[in-house]
C-alpha atoms as a PDB file:
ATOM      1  CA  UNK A   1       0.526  -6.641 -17.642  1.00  0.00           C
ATOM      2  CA  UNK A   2      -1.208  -3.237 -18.133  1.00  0.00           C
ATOM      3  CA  UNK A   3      -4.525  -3.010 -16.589  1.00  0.00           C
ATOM      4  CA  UNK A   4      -6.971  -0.354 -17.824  1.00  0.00           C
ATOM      5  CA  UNK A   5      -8.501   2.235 -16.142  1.00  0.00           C
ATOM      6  CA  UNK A   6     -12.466   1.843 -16.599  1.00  0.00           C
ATOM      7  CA  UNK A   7     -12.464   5.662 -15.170  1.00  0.00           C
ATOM      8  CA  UNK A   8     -10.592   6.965 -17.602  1.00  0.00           C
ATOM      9  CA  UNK A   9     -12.552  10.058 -19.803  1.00  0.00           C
ATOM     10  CA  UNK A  10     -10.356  11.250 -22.026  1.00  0.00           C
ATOM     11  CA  UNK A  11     -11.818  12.406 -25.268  1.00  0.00           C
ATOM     12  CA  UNK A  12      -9.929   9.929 -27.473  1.00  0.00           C
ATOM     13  CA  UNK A  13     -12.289   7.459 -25.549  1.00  0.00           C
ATOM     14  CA  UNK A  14     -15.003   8.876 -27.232  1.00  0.00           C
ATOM     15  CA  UNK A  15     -14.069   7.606 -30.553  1.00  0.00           C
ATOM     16  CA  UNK A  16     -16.106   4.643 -31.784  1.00  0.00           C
ATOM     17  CA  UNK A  17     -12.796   3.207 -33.144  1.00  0.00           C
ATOM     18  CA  UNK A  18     -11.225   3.220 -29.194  1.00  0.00           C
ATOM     19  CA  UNK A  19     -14.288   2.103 -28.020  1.00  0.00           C
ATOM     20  CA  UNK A  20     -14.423  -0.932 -29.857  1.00  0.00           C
ATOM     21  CA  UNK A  21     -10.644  -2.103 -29.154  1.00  0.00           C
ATOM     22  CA  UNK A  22     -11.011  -1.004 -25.183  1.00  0.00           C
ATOM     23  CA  UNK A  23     -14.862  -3.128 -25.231  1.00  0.00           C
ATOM     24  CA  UNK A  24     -15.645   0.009 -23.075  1.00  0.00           C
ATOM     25  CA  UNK A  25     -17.407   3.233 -23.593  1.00  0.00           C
ATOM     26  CA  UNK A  26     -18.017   6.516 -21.136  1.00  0.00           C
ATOM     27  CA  UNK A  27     -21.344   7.613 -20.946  1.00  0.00           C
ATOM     28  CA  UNK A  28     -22.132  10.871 -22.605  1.00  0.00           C
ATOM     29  CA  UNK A  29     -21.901  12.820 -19.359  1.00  0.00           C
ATOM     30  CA  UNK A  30     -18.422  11.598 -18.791  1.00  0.00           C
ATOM     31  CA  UNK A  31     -15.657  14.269 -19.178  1.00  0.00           C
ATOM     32  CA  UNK A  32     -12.059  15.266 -18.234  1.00  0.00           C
ATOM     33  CA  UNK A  33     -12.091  17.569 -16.426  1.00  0.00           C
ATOM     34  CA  UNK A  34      -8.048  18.622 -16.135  1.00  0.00           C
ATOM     35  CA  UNK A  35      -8.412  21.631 -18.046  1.00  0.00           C
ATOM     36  CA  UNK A  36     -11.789  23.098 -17.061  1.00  0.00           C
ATOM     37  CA  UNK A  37     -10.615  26.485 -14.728  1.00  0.00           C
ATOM     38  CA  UNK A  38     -13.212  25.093 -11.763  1.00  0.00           C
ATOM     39  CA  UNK A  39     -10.300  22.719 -10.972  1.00  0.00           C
ATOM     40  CA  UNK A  40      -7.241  24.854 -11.701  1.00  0.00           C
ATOM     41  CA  UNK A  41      -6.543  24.431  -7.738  1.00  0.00           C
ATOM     42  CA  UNK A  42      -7.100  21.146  -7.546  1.00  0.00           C
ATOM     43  CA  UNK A  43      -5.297  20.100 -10.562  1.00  0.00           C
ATOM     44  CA  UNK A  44      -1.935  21.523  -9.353  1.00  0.00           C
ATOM     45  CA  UNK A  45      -2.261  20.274  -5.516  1.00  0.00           C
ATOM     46  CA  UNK A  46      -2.926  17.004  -7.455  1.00  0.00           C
ATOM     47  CA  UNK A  47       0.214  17.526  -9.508  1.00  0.00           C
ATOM     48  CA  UNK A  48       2.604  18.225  -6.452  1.00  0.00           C
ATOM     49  CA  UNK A  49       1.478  15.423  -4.493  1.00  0.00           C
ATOM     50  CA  UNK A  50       2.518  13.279  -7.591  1.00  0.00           C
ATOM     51  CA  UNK A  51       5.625  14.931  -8.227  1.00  0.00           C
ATOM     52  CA  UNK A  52       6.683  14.449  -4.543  1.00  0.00           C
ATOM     53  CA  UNK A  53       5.889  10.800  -5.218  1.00  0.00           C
ATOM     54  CA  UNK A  54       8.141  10.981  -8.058  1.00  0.00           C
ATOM     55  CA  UNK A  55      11.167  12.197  -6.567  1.00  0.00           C
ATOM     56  CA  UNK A  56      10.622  10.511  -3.855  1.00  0.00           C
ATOM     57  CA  UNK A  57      10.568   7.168  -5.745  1.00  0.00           C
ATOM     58  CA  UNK A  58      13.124   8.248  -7.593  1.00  0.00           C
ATOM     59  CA  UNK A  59      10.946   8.264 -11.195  1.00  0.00           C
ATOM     60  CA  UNK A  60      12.523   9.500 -13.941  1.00  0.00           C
ATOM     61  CA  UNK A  61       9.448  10.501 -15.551  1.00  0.00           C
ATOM     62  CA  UNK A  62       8.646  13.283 -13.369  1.00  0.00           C
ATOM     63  CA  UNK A  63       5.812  16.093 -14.854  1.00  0.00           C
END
């Protein structure tokens, strides 16, 4: 069983049409914020720890 994230602020969950199948809704404020240069550092320490993880684990799905 998948669970959902509740934290999850992707922009897709801004549309009504997602918001009304997930019974959820971010507040305006709510943003990702992967891509804003602020947290280019922090984005790729974030994205070695999970590849280590990965290979590690032995996941195929590795970024």
């Amino acid at each position: 069983m998948a669970t959902r994230n509740p934290d999850e602020l992707l922009m897709q969950h801004h549309e009504p049409r997602l918001q009304v199948l997930l019974k959820q809704a971010p507040s305006p404020g709510q943003i990702n914020l992967a891509d804003d240069p602020a947290y280019t550092d922090k984005r790729a320490e974030l994205e070695h720890l999970l590849l280590e993880q990965q290979e590690a684990l032995g996941d195929p799905y590795g970024i």
